[in-house]
PDB file of N, CA and C in Angstrom:
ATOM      1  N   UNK A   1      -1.896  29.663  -9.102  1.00  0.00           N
ATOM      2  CA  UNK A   1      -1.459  28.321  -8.802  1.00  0.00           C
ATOM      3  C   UNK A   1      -2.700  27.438  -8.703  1.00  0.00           C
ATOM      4  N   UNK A   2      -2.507  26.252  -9.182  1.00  0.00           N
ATOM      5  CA  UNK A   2      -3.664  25.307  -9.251  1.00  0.00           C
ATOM      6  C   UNK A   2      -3.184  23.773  -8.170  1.00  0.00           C
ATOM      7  N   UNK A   3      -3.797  23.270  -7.423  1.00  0.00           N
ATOM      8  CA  UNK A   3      -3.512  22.227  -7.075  1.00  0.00           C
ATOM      9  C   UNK A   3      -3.980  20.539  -7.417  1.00  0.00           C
ATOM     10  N   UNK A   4      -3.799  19.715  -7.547  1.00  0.00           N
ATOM     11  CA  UNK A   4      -4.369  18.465  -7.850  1.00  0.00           C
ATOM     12  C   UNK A   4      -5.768  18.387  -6.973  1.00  0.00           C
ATOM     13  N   UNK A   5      -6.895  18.089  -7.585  1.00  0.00           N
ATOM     14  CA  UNK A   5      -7.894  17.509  -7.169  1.00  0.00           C
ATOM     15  C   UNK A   5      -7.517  16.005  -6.391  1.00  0.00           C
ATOM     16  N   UNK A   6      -6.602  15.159  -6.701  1.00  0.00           N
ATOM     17  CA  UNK A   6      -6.286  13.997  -5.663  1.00  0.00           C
ATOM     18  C   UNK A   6      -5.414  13.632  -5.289  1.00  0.00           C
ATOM     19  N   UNK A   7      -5.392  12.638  -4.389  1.00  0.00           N
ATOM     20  CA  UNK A   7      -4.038  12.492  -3.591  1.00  0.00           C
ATOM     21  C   UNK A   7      -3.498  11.230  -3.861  1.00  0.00           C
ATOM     22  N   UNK A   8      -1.906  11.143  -3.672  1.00  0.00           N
ATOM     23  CA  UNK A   8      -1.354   9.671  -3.806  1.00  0.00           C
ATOM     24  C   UNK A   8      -0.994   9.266  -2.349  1.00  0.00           C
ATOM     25  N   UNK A   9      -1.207   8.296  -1.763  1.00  0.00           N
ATOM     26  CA  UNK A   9      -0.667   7.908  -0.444  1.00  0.00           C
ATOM     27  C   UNK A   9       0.255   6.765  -0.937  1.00  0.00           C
ATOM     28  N   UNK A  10       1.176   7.078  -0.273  1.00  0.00           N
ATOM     29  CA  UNK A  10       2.597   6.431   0.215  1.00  0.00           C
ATOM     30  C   UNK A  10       2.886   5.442   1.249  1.00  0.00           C
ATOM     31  N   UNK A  11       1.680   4.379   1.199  1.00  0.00           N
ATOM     32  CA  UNK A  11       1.885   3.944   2.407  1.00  0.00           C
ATOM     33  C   UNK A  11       3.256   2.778   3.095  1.00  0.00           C
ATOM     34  N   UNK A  12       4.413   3.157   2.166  1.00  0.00           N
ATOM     35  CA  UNK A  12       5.824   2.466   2.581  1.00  0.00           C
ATOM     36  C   UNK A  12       6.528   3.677   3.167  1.00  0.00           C
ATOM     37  N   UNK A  13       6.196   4.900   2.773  1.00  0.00           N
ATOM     38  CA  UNK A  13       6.480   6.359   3.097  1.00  0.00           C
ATOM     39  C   UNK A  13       6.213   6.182   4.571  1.00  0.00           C
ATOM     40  N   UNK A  14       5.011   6.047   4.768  1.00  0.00           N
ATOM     41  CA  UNK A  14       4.066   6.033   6.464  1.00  0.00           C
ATOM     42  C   UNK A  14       4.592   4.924   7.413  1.00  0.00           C
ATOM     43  N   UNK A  15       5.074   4.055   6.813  1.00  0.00           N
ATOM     44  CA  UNK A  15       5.605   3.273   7.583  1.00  0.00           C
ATOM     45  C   UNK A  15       7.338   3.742   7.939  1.00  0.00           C
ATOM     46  N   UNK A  16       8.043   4.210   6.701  1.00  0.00           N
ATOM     47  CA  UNK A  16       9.405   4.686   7.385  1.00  0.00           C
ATOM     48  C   UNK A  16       9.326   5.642   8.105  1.00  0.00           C
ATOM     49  N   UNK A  17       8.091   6.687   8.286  1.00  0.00           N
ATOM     50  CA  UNK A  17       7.967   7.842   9.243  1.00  0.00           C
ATOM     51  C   UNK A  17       7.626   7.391  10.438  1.00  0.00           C
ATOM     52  N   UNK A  18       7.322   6.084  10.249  1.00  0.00           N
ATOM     53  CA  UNK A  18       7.531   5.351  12.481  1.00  0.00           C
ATOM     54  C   UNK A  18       6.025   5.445  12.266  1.00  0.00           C
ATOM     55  N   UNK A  19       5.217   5.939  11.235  1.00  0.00           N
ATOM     56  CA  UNK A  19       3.675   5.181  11.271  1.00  0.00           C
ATOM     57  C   UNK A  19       3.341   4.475  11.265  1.00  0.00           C
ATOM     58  N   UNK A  20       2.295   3.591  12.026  1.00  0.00           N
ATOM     59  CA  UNK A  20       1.631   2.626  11.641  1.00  0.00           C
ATOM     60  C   UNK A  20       0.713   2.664  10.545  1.00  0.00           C
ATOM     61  N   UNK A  21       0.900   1.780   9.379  1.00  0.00           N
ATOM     62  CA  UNK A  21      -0.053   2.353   8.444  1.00  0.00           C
ATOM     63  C   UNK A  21      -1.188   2.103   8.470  1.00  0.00           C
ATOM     64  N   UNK A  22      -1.333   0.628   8.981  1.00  0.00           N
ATOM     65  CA  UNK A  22      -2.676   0.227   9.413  1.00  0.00           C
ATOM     66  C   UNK A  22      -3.346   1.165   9.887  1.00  0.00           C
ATOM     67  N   UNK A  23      -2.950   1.357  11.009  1.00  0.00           N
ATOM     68  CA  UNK A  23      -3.567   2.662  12.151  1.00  0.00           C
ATOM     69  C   UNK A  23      -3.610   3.935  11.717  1.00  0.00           C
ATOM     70  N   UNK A  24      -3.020   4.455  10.523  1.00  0.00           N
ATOM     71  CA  UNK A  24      -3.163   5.634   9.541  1.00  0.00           C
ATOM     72  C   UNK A  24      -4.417   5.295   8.535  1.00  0.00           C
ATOM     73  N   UNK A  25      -4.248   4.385   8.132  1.00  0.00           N
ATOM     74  CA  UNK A  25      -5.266   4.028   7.150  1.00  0.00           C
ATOM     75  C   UNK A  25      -6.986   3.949   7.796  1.00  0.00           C
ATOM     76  N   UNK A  26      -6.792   3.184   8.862  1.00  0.00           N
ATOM     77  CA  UNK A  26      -8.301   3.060   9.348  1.00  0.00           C
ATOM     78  C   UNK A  26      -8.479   3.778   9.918  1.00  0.00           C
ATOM     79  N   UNK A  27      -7.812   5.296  10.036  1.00  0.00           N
ATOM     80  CA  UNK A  27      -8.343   6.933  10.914  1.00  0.00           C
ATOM     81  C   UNK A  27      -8.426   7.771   9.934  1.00  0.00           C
ATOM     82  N   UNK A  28      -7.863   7.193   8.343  1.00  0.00           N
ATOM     83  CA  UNK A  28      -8.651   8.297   7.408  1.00  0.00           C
ATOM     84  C   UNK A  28      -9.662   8.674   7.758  1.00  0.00           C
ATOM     85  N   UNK A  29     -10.225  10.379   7.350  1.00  0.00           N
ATOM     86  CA  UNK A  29     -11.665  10.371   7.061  1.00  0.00           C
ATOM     87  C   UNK A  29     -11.992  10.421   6.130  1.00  0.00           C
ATOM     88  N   UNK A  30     -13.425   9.874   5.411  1.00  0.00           N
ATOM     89  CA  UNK A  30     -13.997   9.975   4.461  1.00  0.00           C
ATOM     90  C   UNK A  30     -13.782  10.698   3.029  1.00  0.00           C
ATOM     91  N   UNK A  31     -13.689  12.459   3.574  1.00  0.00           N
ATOM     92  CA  UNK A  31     -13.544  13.009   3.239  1.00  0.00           C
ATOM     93  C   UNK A  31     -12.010  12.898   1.995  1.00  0.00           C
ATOM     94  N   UNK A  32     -10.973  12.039   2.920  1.00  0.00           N
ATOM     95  CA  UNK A  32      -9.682  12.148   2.416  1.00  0.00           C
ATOM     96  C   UNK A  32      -9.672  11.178   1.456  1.00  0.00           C
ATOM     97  N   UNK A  33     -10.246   9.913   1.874  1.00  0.00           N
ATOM     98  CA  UNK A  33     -10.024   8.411   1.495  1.00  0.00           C
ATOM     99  C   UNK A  33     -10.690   9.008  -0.225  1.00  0.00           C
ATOM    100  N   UNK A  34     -11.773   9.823   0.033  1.00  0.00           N
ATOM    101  CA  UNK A  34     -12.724  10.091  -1.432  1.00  0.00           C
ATOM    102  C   UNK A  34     -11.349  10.970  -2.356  1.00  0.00           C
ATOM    103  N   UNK A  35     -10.894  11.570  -2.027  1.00  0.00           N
ATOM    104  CA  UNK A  35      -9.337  12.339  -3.048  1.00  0.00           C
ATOM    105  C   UNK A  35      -8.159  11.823  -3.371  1.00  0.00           C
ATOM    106  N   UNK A  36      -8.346  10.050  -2.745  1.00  0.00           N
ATOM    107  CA  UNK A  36      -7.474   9.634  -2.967  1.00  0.00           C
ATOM    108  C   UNK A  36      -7.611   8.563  -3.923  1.00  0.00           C
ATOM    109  N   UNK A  37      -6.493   8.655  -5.104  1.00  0.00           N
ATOM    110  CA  UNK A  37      -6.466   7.953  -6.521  1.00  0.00           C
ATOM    111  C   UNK A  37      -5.305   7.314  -6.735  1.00  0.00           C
ATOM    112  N   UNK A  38      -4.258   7.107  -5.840  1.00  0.00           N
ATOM    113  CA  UNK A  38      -3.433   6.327  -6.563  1.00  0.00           C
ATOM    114  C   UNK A  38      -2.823   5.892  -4.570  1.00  0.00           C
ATOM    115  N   UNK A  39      -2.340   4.463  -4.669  1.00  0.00           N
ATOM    116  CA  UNK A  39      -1.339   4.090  -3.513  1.00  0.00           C
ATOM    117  C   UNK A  39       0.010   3.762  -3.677  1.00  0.00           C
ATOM    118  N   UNK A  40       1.144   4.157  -3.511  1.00  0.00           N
ATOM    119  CA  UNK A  40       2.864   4.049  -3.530  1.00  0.00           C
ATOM    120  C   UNK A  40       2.648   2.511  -2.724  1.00  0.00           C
ATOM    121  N   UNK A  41       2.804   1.657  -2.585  1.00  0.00           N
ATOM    122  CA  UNK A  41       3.469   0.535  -2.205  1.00  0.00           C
ATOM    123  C   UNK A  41       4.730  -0.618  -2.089  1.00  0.00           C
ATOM    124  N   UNK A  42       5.388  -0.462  -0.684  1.00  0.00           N
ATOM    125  CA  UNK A  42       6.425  -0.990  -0.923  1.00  0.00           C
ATOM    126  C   UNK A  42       6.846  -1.153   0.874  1.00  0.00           C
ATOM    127  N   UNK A  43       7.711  -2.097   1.057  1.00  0.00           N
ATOM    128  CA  UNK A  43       7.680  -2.634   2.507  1.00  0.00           C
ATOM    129  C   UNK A  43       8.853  -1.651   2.973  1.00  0.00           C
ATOM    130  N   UNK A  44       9.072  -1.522   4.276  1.00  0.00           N
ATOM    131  CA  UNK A  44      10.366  -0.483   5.071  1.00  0.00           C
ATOM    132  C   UNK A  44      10.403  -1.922   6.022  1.00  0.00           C
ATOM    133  N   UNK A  45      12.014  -2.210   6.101  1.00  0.00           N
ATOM    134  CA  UNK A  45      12.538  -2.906   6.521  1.00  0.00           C
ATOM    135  C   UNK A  45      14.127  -2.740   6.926  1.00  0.00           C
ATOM    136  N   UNK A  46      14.303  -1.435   6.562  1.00  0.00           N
ATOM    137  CA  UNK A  46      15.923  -1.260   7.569  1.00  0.00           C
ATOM    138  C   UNK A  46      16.356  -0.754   6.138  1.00  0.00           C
ATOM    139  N   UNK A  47      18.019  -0.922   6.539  1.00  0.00           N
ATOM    140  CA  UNK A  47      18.824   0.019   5.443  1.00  0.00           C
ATOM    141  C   UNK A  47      19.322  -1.416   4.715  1.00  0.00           C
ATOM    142  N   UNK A  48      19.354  -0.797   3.294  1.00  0.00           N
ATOM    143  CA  UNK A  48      20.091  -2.048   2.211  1.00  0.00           C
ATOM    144  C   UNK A  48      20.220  -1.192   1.001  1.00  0.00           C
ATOM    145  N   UNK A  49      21.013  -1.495   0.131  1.00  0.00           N
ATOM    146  CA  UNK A  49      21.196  -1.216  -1.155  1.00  0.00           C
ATOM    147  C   UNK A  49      21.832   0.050  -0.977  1.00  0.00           C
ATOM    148  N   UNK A  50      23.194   0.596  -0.044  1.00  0.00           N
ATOM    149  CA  UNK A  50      23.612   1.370   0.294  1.00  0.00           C
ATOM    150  C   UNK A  50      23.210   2.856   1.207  1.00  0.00           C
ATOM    151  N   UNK A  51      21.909   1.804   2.535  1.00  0.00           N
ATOM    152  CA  UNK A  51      21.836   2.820   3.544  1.00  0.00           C
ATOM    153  C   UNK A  51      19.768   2.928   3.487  1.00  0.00           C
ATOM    154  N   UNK A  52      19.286   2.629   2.166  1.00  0.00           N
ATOM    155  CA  UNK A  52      18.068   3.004   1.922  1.00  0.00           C
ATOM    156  C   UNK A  52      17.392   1.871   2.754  1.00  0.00           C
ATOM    157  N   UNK A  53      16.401   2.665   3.256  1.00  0.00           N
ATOM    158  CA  UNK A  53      15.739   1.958   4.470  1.00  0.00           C
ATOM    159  C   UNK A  53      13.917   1.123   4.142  1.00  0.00           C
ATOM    160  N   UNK A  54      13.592   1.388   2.864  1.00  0.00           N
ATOM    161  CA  UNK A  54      12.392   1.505   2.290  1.00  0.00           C
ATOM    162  C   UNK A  54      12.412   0.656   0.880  1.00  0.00           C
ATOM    163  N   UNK A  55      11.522   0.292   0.441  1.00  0.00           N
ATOM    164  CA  UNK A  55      11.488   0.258  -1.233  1.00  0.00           C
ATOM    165  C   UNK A  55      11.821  -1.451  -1.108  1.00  0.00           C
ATOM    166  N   UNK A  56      11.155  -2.068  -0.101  1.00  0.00           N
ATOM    167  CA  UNK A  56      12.024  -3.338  -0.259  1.00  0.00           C
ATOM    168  C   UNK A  56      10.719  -4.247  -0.868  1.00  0.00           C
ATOM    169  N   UNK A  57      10.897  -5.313  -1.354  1.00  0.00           N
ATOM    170  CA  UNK A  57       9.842  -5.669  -2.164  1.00  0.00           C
ATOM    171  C   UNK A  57       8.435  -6.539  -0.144  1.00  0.00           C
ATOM    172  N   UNK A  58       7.386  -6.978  -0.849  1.00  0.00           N
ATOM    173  CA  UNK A  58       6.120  -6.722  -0.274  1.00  0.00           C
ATOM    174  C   UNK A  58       6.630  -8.559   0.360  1.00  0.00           C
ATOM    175  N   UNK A  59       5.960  -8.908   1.489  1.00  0.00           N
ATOM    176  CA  UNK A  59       6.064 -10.005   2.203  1.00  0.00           C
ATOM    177  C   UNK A  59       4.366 -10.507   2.630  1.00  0.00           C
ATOM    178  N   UNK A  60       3.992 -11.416   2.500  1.00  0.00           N
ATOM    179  CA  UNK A  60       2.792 -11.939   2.719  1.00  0.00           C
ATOM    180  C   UNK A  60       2.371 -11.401   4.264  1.00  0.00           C
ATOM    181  N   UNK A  61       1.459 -11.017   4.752  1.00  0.00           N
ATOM    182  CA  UNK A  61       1.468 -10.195   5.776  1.00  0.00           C
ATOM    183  C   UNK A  61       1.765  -9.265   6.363  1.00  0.00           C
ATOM    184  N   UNK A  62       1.982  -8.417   5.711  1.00  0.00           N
ATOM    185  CA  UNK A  62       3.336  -7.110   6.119  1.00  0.00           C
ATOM    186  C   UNK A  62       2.286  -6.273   6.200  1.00  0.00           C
ATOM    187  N   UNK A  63       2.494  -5.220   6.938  1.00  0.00           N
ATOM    188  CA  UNK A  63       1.744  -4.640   7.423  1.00  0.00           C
ATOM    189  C   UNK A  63       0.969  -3.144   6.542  1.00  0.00           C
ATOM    190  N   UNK A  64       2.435  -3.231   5.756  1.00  0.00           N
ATOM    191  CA  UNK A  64       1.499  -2.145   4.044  1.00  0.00           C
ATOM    192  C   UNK A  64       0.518  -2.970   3.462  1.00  0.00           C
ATOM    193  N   UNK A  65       0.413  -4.347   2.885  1.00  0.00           N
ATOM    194  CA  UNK A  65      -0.381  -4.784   2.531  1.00  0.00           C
ATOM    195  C   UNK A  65      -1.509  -5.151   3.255  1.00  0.00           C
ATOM    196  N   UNK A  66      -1.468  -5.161   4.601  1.00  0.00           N
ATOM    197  CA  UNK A  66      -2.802  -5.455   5.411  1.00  0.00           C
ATOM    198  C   UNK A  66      -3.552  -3.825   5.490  1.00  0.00           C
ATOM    199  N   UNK A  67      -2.676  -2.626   5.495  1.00  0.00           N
ATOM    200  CA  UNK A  67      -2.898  -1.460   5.156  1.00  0.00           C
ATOM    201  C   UNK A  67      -3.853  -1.393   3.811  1.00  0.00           C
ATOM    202  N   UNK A  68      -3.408  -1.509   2.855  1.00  0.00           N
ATOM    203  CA  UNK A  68      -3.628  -1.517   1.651  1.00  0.00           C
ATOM    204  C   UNK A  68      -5.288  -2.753   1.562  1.00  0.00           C
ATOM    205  N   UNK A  69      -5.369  -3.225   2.143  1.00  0.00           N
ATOM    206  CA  UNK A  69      -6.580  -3.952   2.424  1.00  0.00           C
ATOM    207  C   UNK A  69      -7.919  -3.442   3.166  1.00  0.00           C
ATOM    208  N   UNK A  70      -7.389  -2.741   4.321  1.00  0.00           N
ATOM    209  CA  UNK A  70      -8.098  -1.843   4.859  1.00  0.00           C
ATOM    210  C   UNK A  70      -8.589  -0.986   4.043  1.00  0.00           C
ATOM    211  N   UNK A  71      -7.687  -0.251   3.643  1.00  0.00           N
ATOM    212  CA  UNK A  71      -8.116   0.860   2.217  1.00  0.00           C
ATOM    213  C   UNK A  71      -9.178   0.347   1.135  1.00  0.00           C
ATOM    214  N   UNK A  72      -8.608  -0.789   0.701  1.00  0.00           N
ATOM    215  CA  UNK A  72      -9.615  -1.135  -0.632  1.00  0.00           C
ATOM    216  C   UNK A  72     -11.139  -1.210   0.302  1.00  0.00           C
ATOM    217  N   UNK A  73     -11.182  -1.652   1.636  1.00  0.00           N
ATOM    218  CA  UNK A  73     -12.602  -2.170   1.892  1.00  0.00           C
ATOM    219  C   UNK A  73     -13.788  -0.634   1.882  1.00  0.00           C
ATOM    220  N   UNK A  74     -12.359   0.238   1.928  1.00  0.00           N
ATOM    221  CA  UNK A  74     -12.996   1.908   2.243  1.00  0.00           C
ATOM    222  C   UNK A  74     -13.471   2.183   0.502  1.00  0.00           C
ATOM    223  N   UNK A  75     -12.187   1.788  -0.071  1.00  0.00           N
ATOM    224  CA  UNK A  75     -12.509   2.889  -1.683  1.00  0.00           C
ATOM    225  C   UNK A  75     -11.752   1.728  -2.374  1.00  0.00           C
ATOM    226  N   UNK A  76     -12.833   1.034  -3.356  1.00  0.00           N
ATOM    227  CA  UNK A  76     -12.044  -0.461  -4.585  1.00  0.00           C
ATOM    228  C   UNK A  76     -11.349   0.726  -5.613  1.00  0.00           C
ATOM    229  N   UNK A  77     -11.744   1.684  -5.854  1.00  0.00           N
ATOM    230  CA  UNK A  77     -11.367   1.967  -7.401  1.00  0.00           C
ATOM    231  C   UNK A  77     -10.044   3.007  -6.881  1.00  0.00           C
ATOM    232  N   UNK A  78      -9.232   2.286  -6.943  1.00  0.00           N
ATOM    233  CA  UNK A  78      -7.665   3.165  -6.365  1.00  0.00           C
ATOM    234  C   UNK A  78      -6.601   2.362  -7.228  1.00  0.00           C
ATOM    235  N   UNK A  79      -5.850   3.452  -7.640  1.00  0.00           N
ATOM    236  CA  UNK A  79      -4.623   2.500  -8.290  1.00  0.00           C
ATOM    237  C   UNK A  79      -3.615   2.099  -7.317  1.00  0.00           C
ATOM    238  N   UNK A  80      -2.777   1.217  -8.406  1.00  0.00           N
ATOM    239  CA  UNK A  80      -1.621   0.404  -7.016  1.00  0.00           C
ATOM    240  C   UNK A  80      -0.993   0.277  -7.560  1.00  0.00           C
ATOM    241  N   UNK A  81       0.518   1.360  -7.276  1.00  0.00           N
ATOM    242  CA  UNK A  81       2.188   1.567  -8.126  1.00  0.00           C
ATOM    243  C   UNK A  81       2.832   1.017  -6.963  1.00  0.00           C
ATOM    244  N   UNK A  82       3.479  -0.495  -7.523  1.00  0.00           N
ATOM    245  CA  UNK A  82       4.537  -0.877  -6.558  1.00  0.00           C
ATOM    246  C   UNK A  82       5.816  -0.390  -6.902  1.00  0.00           C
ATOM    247  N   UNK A  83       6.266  -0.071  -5.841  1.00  0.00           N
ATOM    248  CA  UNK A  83       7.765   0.663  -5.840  1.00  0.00           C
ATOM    249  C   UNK A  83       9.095   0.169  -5.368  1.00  0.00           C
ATOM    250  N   UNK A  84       9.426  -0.864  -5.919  1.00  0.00           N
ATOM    251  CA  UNK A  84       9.919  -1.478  -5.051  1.00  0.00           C
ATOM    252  C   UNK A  84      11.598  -1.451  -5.515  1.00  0.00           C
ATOM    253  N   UNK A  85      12.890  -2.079  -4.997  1.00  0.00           N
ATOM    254  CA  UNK A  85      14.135  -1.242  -5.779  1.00  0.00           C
ATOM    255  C   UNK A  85      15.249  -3.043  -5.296  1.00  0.00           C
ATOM    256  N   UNK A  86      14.375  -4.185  -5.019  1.00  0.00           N
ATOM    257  CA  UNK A  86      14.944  -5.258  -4.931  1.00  0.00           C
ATOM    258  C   UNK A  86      13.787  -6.134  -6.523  1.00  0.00           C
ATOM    259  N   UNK A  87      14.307  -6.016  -7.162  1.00  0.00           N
ATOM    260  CA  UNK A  87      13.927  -6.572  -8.521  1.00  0.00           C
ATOM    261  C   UNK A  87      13.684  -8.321  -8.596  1.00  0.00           C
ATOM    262  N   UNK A  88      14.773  -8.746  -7.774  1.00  0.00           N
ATOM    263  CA  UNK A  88      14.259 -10.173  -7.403  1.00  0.00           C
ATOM    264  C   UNK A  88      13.215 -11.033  -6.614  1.00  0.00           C
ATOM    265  N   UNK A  89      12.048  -9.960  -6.350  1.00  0.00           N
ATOM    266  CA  UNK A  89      11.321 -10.208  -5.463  1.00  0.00           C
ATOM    267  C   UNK A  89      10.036  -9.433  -6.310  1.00  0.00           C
ATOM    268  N   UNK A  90      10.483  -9.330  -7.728  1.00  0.00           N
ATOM    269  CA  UNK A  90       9.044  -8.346  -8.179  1.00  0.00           C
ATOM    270  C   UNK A  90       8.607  -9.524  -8.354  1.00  0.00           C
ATOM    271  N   UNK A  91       8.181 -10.790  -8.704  1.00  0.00           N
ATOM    272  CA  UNK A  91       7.385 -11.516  -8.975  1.00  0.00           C
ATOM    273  C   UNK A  91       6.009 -11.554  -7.908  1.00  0.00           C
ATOM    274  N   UNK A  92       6.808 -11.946  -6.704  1.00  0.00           N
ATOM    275  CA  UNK A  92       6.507 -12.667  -5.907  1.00  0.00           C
ATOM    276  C   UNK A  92       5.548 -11.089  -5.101  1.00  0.00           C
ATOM    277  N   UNK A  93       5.692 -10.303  -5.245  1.00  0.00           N
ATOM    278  CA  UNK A  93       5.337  -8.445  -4.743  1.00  0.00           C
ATOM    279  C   UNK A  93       4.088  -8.660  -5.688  1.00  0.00           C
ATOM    280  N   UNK A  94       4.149  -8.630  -7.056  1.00  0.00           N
ATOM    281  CA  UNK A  94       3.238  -9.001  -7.810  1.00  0.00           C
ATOM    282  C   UNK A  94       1.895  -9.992  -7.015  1.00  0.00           C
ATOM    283  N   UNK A  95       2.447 -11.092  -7.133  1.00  0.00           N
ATOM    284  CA  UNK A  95       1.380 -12.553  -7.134  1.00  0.00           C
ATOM    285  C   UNK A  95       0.691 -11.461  -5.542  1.00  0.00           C
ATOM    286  N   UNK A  96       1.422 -11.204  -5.007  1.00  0.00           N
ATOM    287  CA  UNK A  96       0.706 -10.346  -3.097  1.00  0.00           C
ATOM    288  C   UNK A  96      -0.455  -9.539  -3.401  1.00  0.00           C
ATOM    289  N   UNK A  97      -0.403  -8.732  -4.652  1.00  0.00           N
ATOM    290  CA  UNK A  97      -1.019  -7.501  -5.064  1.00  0.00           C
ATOM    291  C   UNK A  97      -2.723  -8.433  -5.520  1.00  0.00           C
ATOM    292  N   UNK A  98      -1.899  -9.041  -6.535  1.00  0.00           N
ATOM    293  CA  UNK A  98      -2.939  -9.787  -7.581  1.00  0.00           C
ATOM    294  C   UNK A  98      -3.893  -9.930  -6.721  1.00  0.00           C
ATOM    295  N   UNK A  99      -3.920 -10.519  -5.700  1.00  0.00           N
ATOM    296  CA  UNK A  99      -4.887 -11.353  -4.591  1.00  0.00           C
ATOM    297  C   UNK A  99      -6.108 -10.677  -4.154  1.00  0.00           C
ATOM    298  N   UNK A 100      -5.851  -8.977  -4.142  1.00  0.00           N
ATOM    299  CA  UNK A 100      -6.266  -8.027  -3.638  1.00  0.00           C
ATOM    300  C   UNK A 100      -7.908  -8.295  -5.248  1.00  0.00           C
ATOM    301  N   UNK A 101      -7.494  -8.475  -6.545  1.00  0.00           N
ATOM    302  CA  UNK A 101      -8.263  -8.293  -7.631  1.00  0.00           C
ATOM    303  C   UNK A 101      -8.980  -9.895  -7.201  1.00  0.00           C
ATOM    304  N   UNK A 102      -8.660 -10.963  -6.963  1.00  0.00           N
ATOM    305  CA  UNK A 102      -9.453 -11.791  -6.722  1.00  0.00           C
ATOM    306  C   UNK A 102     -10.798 -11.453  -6.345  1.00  0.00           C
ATOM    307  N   UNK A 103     -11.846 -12.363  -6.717  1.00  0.00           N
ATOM    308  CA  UNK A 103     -13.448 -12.237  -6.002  1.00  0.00           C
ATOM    309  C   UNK A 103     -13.417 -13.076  -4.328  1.00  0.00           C
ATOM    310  N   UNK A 104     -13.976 -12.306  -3.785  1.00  0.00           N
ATOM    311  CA  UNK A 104     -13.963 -12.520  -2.497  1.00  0.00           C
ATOM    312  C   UNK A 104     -15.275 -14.076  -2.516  1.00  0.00           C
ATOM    313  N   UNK A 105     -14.459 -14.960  -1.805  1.00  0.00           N
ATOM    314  CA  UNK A 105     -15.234 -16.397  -2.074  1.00  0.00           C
ATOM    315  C   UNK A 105     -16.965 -15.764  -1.700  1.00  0.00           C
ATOM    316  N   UNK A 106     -18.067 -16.504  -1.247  1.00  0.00           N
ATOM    317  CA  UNK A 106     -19.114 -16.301  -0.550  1.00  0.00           C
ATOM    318  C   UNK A 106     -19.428 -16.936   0.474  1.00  0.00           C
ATOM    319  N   UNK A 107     -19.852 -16.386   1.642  1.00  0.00           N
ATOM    320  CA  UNK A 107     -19.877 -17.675   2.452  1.00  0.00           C
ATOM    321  C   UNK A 107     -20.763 -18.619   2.073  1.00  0.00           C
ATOM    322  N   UNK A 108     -20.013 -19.782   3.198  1.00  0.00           N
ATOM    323  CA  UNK A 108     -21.202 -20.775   2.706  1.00  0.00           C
ATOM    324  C   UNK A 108     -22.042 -20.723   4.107  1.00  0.00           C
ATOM    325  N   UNK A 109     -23.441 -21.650   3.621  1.00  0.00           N
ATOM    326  CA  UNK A 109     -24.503 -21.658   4.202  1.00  0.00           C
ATOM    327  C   UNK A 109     -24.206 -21.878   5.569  1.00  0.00           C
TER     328      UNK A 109
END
């Protein structure tokens, strides 16, 4: 048996398990954050779409994406699969993500 050299984190997963992801994310260690190559993203917000409690599209501040921020400041080169199962809200899940690829302004003097 062979196992994957890296890991995908789930961090809409971590949040329906009553995690904080934030608080999961910034107690990675090193060690883990370095095996990890891809992030699941998607908000947990209760049951909809017949009971499913997860998968709901991303909200400006939500606490996967402030997750997911934390992370990039640890490791930039990570992929980002949004997962989301409310389709009317992929735009707007999108434009949230994009922001993350922006150049960080510089301060000024």
């Amino acid at each position: 048996m062979r196992f994957a050299n890296s890991v995908t984190l789930d961090i809409g997963h971590v949040e329906a398990a009553g995690i904080d992801s934030v608080r999961f994310v910034k107690e990675l260690k090193a060690d883990i954050i370095d095996k990890l190559s891809f992030v699941h993203i998607h908000r947990y917000n209760g049951p909809h779409n017949g009971g499913l409690r997860d998968h709901w599209g991303l909200l400006e501040g939500c606490r996967e994406l402030r997750a997911l921020g934390f992370l990039l400041e640890k490791k930039m080169d990570i992929g980002v699969i949004l997962e989301i199962n409310d389709m009317e809200n992929l735009g707007e899940s999108l434009k949230l993500l994009e922001r993350f690829n922006e150049p960080i302004p510089e301060a000024e003097p």
